[in-house]
N, C-alpha and C. Protein backbone atom coordinates (compact mmCIF):
# COMPACT_ATOMS: atom_id res chain seq x y z
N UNK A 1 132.64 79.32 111.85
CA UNK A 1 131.45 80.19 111.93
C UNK A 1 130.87 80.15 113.35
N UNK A 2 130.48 79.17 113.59
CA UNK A 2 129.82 78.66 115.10
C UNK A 2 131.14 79.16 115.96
N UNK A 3 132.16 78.75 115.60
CA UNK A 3 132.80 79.07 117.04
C UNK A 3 133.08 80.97 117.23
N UNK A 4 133.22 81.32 115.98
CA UNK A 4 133.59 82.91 116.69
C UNK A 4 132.41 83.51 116.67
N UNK A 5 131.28 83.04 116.40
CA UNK A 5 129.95 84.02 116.84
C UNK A 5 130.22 83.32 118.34
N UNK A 6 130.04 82.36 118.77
CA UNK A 6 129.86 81.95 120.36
C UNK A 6 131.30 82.89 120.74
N UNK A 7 132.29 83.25 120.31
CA UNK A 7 133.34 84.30 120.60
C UNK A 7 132.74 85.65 121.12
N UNK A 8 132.13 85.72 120.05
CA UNK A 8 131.41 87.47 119.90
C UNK A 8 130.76 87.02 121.13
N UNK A 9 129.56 86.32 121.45
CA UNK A 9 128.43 86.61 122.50
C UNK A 9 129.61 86.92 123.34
N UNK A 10 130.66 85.90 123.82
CA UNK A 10 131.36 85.97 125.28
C UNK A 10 131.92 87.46 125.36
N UNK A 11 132.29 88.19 124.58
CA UNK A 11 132.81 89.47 124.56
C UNK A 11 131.75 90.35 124.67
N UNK A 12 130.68 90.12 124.15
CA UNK A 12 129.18 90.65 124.15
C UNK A 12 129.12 91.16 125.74
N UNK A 13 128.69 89.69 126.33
CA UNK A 13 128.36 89.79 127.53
C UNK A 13 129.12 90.18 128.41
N UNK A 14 130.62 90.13 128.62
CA UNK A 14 131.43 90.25 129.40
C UNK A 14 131.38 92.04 129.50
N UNK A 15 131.66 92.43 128.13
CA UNK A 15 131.30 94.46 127.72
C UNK A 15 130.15 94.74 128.28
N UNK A 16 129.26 93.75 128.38
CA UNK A 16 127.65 94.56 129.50
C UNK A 16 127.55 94.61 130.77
N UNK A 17 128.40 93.20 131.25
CA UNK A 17 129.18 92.93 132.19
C UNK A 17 129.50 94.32 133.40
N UNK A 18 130.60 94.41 132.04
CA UNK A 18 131.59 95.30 132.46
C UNK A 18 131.09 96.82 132.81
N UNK A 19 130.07 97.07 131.78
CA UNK A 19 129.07 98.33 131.67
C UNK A 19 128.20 98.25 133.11
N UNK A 20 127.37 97.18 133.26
CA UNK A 20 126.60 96.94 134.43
C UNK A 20 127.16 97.12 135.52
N UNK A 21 128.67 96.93 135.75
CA UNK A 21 129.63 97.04 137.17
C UNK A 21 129.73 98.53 136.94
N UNK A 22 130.33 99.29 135.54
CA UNK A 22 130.43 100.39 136.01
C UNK A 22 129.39 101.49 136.39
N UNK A 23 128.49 100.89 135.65
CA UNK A 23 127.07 101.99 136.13
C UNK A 23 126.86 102.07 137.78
N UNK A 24 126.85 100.46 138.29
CA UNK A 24 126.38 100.46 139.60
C UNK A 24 127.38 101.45 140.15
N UNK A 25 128.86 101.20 140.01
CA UNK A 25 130.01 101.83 140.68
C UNK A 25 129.77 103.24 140.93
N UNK A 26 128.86 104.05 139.86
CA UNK A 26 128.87 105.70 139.59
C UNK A 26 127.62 105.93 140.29
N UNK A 27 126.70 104.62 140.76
CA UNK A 27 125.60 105.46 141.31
C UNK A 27 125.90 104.85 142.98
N UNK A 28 126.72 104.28 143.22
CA UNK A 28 127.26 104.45 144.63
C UNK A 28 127.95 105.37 144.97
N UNK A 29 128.66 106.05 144.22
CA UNK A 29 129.27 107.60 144.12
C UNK A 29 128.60 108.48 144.46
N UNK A 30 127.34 108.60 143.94
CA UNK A 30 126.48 109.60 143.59
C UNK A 30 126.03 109.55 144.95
């Protein structure tokens, strides 16, 4: 139980992560 919810957060965060890099990426474009 404990270990794949602490799974989920790391995938959590890494996908906002990942979201947060691409947003910045599109408004250096812009």
């Amino acid at each position: 139980m404990y270990a794949s919810q602490s799974k989920y957060l790391c995938e959590l965060w890494y996908q906002t992560r990942a979201f947060q890099k691409d947003l910045s990426n599109k408004k250096e474009q812009m």
